[in-house]
N, C-alpha and C. Protein backbone atom coordinates (compact mmCIF):
# COMPACT_ATOMS: atom_id res chain seq x y z
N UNK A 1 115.15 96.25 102.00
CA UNK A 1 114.14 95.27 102.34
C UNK A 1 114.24 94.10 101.40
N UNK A 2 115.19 93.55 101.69
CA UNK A 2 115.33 91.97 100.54
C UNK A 2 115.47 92.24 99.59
N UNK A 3 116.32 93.28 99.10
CA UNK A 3 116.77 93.50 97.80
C UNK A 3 115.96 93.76 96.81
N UNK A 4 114.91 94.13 96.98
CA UNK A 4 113.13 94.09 96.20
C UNK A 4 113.16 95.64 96.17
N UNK A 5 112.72 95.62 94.71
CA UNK A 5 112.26 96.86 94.55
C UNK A 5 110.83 97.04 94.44
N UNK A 6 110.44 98.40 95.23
CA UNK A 6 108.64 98.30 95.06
C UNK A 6 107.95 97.67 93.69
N UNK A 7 106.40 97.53 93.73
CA UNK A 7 105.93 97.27 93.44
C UNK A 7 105.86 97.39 91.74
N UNK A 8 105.80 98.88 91.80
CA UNK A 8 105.58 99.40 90.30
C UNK A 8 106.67 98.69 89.98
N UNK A 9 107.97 99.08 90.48
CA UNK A 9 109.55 99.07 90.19
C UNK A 9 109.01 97.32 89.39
N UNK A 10 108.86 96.70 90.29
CA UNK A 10 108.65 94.95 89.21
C UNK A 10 107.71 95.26 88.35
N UNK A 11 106.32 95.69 88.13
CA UNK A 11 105.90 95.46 86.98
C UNK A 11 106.72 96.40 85.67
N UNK A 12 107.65 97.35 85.75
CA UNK A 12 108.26 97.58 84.66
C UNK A 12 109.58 96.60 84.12
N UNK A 13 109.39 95.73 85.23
CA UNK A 13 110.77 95.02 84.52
C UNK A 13 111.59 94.46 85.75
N UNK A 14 111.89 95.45 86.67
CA UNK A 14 113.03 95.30 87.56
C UNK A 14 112.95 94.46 88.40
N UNK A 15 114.52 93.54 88.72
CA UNK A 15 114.23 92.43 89.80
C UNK A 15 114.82 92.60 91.07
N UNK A 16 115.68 93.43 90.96
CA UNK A 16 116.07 94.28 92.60
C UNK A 16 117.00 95.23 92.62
N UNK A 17 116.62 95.82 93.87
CA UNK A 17 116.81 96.96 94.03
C UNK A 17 118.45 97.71 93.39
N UNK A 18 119.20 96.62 93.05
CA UNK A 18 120.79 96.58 92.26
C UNK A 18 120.43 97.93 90.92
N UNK A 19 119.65 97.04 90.21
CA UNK A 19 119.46 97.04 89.46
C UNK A 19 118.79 98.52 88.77
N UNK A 20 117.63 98.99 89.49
CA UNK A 20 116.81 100.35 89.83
C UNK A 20 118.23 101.01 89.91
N UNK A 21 119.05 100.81 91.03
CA UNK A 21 120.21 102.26 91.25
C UNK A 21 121.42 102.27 90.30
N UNK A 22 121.43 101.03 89.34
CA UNK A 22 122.03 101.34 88.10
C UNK A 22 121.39 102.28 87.08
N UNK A 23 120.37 102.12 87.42
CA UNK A 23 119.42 103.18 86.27
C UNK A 23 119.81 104.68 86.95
N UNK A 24 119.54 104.75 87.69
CA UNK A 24 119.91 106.08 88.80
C UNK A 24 121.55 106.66 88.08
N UNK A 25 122.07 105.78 88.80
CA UNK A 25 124.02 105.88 88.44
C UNK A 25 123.88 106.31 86.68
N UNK A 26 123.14 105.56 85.67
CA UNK A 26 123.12 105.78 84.33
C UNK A 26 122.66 107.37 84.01
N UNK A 27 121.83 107.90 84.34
CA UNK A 27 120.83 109.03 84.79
C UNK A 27 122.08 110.10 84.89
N UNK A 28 123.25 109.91 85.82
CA UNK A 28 124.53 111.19 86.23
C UNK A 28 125.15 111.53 84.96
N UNK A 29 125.14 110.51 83.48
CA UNK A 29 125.89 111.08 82.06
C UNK A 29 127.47 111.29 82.36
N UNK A 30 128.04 111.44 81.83
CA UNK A 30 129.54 111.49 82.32
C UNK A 30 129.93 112.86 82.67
N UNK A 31 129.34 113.58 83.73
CA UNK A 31 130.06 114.32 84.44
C UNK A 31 130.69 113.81 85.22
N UNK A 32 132.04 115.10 85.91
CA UNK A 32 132.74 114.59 86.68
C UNK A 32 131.86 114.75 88.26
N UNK A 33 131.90 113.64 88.98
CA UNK A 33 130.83 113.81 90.42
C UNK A 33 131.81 114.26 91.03
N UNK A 34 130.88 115.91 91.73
CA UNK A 34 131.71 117.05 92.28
C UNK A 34 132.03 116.40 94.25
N UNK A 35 130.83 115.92 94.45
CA UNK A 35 130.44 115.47 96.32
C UNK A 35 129.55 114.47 96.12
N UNK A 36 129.96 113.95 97.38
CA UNK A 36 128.63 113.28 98.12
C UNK A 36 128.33 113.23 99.24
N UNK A 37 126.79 113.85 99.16
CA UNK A 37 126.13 114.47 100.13
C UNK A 37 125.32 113.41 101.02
N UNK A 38 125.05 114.11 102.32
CA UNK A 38 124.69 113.33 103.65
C UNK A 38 122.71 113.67 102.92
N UNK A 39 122.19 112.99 103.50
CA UNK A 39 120.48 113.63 103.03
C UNK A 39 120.29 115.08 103.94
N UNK A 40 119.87 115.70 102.87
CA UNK A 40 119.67 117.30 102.98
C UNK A 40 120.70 118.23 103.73
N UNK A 41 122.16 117.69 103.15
CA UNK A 41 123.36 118.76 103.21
C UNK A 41 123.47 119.50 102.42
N UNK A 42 123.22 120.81 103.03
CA UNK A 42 123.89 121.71 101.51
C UNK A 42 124.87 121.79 100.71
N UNK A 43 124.42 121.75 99.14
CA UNK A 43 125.23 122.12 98.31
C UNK A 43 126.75 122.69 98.98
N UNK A 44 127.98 122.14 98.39
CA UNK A 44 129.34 122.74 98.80
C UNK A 44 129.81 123.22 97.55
N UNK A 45 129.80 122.50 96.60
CA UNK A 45 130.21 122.45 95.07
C UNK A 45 129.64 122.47 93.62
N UNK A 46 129.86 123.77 92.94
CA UNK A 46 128.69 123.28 91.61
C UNK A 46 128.96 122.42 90.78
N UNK A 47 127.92 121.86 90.24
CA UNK A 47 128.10 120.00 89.25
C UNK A 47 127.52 119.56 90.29
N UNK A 48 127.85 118.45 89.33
CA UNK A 48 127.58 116.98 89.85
C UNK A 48 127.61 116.66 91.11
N UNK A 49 126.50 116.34 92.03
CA UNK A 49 126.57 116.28 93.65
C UNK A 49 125.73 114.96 93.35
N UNK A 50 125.82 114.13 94.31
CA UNK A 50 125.18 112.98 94.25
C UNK A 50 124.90 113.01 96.00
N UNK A 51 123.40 112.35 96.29
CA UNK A 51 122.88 112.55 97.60
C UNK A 51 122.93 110.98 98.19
N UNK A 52 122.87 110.85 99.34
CA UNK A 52 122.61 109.71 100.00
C UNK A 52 121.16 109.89 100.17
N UNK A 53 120.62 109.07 100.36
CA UNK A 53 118.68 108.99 99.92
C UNK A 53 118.05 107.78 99.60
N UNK A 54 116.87 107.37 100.45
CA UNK A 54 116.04 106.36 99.83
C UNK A 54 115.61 106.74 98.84
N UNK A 55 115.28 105.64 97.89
CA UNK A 55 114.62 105.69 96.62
C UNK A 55 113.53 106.11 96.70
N UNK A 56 112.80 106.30 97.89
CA UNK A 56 111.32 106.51 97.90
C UNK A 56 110.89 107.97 97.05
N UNK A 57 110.33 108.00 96.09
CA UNK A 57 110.53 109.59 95.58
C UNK A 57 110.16 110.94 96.25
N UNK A 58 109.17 111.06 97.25
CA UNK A 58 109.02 112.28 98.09
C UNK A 58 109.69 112.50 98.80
N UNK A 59 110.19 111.07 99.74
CA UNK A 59 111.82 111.31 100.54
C UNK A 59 112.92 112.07 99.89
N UNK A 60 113.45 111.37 98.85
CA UNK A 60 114.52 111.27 97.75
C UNK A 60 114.44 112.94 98.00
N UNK A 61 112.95 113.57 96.90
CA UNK A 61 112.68 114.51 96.55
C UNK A 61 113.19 115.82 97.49
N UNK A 62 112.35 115.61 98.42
CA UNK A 62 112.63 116.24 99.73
C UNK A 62 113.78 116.73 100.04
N UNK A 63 114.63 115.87 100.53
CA UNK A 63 116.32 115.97 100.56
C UNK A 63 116.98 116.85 99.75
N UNK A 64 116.55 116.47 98.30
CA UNK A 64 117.23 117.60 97.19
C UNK A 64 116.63 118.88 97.42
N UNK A 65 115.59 119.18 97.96
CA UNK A 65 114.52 120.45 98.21
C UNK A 65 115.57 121.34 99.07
N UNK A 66 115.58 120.36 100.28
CA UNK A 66 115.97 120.59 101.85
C UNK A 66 117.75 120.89 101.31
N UNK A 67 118.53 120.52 100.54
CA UNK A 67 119.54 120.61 100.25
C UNK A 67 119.89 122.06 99.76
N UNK A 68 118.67 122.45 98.77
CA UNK A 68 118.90 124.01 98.13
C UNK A 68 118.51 123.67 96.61
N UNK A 69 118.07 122.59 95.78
CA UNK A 69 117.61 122.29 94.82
C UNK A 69 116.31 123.01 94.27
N UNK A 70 116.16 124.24 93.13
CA UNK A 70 115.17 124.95 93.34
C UNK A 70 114.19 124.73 92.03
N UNK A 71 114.56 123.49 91.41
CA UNK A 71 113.69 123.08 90.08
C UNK A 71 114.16 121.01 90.00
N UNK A 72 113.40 120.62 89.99
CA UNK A 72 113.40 119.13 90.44
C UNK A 72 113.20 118.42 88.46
N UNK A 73 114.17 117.89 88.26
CA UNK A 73 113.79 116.77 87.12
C UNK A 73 113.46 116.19 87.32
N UNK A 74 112.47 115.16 87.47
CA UNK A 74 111.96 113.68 88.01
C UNK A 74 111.51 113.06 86.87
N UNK A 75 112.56 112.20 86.86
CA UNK A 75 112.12 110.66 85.44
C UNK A 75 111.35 109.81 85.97
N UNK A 76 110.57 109.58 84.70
CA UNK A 76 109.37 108.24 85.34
C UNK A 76 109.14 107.42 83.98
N UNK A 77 109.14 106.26 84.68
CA UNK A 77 108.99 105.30 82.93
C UNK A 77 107.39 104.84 83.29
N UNK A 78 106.63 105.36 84.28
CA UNK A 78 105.41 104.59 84.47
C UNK A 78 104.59 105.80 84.55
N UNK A 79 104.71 106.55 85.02
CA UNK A 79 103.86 107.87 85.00
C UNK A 79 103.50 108.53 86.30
N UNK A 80 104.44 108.66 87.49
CA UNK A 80 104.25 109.06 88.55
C UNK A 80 103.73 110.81 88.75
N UNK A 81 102.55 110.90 89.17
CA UNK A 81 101.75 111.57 89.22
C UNK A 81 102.91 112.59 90.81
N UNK A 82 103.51 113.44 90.02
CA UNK A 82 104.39 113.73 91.15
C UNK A 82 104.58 115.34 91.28
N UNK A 83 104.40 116.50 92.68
CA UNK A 83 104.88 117.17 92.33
C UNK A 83 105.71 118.00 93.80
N UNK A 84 106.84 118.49 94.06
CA UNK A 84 107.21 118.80 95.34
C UNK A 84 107.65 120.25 95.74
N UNK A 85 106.47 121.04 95.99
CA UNK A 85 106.67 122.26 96.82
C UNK A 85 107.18 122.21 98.21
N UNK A 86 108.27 123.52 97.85
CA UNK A 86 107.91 124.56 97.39
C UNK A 86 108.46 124.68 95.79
N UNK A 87 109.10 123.69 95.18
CA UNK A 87 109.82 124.12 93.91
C UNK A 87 109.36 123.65 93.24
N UNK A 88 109.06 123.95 91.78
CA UNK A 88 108.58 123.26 90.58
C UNK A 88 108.93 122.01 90.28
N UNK A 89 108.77 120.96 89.67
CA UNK A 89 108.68 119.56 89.47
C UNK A 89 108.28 119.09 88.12
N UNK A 90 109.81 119.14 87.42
CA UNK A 90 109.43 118.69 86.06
C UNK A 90 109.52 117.87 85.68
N UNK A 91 107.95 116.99 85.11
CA UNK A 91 108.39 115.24 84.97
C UNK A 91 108.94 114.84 83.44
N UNK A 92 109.70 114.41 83.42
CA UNK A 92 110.33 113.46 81.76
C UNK A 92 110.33 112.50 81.92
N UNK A 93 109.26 112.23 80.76
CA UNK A 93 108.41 110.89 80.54
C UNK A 93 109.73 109.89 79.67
N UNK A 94 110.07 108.69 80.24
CA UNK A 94 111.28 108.09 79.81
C UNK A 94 110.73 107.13 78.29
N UNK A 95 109.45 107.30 77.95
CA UNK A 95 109.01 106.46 76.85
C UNK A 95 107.68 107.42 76.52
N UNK A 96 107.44 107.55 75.33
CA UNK A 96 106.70 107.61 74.81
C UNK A 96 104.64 107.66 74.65
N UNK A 97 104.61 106.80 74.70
CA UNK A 97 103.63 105.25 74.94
C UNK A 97 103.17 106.20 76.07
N UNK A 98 104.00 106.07 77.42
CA UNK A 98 102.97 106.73 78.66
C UNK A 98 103.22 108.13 78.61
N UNK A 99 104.16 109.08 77.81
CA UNK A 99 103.85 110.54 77.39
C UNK A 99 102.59 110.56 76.94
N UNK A 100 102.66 110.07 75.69
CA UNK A 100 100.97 110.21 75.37
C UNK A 100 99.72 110.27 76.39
N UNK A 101 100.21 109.22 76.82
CA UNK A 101 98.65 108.63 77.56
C UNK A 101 98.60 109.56 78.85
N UNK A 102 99.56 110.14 79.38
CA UNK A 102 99.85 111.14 80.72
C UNK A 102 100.08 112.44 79.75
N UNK A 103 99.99 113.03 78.41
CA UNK A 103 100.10 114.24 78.08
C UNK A 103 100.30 115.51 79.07
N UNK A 104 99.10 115.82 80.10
CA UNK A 104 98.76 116.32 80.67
C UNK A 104 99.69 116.53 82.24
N UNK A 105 100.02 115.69 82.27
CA UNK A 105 100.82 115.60 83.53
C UNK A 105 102.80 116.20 83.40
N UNK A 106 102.39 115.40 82.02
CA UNK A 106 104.03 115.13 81.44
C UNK A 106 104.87 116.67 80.95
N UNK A 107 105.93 116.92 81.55
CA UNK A 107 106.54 117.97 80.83
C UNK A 107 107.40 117.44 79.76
N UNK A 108 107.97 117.23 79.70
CA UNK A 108 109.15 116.78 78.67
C UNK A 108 109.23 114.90 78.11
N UNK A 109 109.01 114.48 76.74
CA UNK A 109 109.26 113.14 76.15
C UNK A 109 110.41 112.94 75.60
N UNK A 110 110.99 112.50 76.64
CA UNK A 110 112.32 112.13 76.23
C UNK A 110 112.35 110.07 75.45
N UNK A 111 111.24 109.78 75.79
CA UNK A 111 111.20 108.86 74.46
C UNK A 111 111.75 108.95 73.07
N UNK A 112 111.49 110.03 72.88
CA UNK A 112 111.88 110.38 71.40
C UNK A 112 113.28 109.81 71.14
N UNK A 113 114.07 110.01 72.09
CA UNK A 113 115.76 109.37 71.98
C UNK A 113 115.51 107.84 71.61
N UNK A 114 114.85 106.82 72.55
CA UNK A 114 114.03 105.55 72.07
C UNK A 114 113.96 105.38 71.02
N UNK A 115 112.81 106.47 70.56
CA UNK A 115 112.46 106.22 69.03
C UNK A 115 112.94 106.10 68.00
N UNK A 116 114.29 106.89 68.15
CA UNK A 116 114.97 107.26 66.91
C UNK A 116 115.00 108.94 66.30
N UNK A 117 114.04 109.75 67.46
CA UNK A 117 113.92 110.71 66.60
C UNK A 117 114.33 111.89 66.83
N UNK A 118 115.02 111.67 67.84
CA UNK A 118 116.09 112.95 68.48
C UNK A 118 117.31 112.26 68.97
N UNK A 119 118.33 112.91 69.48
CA UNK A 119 119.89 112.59 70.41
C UNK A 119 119.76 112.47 71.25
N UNK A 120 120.43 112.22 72.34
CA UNK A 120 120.56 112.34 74.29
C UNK A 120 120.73 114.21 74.32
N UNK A 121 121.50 114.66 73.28
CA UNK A 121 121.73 116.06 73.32
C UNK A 121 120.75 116.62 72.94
N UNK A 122 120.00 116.47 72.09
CA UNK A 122 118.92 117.36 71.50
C UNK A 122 117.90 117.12 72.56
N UNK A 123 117.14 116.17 73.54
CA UNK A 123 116.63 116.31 74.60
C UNK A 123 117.00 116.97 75.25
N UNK A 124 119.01 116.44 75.67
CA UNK A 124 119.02 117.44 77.01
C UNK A 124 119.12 118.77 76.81
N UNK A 125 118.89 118.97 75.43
CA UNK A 125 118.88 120.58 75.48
C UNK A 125 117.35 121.27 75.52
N UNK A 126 116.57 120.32 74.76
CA UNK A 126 114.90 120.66 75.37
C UNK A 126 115.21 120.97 76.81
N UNK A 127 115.45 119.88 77.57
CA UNK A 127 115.63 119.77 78.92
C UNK A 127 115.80 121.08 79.85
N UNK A 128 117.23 121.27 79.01
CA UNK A 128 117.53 122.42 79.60
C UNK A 128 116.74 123.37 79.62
N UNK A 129 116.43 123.92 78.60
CA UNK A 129 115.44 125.14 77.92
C UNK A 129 114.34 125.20 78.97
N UNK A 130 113.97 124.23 79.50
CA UNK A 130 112.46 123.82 79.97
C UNK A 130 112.70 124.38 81.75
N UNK A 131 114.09 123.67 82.34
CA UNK A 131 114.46 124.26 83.44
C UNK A 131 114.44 126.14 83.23
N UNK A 132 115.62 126.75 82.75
CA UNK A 132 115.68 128.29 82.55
C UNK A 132 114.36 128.47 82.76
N UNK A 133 113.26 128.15 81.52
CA UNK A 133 112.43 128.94 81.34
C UNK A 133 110.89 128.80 82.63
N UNK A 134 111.55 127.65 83.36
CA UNK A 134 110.34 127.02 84.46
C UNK A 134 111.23 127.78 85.82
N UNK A 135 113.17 128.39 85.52
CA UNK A 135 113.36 128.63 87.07
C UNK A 135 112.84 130.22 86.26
N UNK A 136 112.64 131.18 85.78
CA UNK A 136 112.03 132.21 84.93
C UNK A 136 110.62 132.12 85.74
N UNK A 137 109.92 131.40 85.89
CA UNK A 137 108.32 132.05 86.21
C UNK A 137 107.65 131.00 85.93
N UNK A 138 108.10 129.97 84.23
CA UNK A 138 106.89 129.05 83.43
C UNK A 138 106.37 128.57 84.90
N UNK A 139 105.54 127.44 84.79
CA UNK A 139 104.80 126.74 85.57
C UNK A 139 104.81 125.18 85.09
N UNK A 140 105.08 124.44 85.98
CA UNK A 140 105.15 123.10 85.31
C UNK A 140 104.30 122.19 85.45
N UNK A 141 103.65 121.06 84.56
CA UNK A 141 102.59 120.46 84.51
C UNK A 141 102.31 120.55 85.95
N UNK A 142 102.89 120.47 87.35
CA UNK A 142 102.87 119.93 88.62
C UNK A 142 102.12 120.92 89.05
N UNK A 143 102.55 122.31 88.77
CA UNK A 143 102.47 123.12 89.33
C UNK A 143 101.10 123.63 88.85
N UNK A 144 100.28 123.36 87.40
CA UNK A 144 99.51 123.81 86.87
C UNK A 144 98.39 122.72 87.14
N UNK A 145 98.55 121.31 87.24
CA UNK A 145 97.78 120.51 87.97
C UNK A 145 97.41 120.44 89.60
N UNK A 146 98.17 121.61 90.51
CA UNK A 146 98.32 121.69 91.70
C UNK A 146 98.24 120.49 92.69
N UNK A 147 99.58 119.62 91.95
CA UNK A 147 100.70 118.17 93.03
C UNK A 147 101.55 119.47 93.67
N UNK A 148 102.45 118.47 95.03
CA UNK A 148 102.68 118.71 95.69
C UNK A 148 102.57 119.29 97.23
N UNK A 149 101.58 119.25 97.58
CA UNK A 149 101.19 119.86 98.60
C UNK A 149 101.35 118.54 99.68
N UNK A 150 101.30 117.13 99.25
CA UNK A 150 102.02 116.20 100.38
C UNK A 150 102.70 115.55 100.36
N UNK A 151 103.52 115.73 99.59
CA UNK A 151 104.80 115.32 98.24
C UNK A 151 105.65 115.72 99.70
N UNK A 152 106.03 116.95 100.02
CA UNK A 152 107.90 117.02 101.24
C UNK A 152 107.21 116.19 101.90
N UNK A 153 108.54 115.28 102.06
CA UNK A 153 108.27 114.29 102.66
C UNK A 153 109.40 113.71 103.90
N UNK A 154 110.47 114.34 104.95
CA UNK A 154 111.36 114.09 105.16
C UNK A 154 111.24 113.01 105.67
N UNK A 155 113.55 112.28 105.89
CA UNK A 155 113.55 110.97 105.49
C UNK A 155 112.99 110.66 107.30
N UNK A 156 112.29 110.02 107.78
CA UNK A 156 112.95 109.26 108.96
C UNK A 156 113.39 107.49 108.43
N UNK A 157 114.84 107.71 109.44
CA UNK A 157 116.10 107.25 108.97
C UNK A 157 115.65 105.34 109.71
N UNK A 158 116.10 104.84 108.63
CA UNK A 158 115.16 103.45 108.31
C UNK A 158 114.69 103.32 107.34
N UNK A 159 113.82 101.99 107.13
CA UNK A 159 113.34 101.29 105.69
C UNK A 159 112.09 102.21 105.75
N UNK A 160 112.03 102.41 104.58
CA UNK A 160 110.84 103.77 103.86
C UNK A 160 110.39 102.98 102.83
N UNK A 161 108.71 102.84 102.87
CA UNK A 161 108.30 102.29 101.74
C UNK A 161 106.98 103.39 101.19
């Protein structure tokens, strides 16, 4: 839609939509990308799968659900109040500042890398820890705030806002 990224997407900064799916592309770390998937094709290959998908996040979400995805990372630099059953939904807060202020919502502050006061590794190994122990039983802020219930959202195929 005119190269515009929603709403929130501009008040954090962003001037189009280019730009948002570089953050995305930044997000994959240097694995090697195993496929790329049609929206909500199943898994063929383990690693790195990358989906075709609107940005919209319950769409997006959905797809990875509908794909076979059974624990959801979802980054947010603004604080998206997000959660998508049937699978747990763990949010990592990309700054600090709105960890705090979303405590409650927030699973994982990966600000800290920002700050100075951890690695990309020493998160992604929180990270990790946090998946095992959330595909194990834990419960994740989402799940303990009870989001998700109108979160699946499948795509119909067209502009999704």
């Amino acid at each position: 839609m005119d190269n515009n990224p929603a709403p929130g997407n501009k008040k954090g900064g962003l001037t189009t939509i280019l730009e948002k799916s570089l953050g995305a592309v930044a997000k994959g770390g240097n694995s090697i990308l195993k496929d790329v998937l049609s929206y909500a094709e199943p898994l063929k290959n383990k690693g790195f799968n990358f989906m075709d998908s609107p940005g919209y996040d319950p769409v997006s979400v959905t797809g990875q659900v509908a794909s076979g995805a059974n624990v959801i990372c979802f980054t947010t630099g603004r604080g998206s109040c997000f959660g998508c059953k049937p699978v747990p939904s763990l949010k990592l807060a990309t700054n600090t500042t709105m960890f705090n202020r979303m405590s409650e919502d927030m699973d994982v502050n990966c600000g800290t890398v920002i700050d100075g006061e951890e690695t990309v590794e020493q998160v992604g190994k929180r990270v990790f820890e946090l998946v095992l122990k959330t595909a194990s039983g834990s419960s994740s802020k989402s799940e303990l705030n009870g989001y998700g219930d109108e979160e699946f959202n499948p795509w119909q195929v067209g502009v999704v806002m």
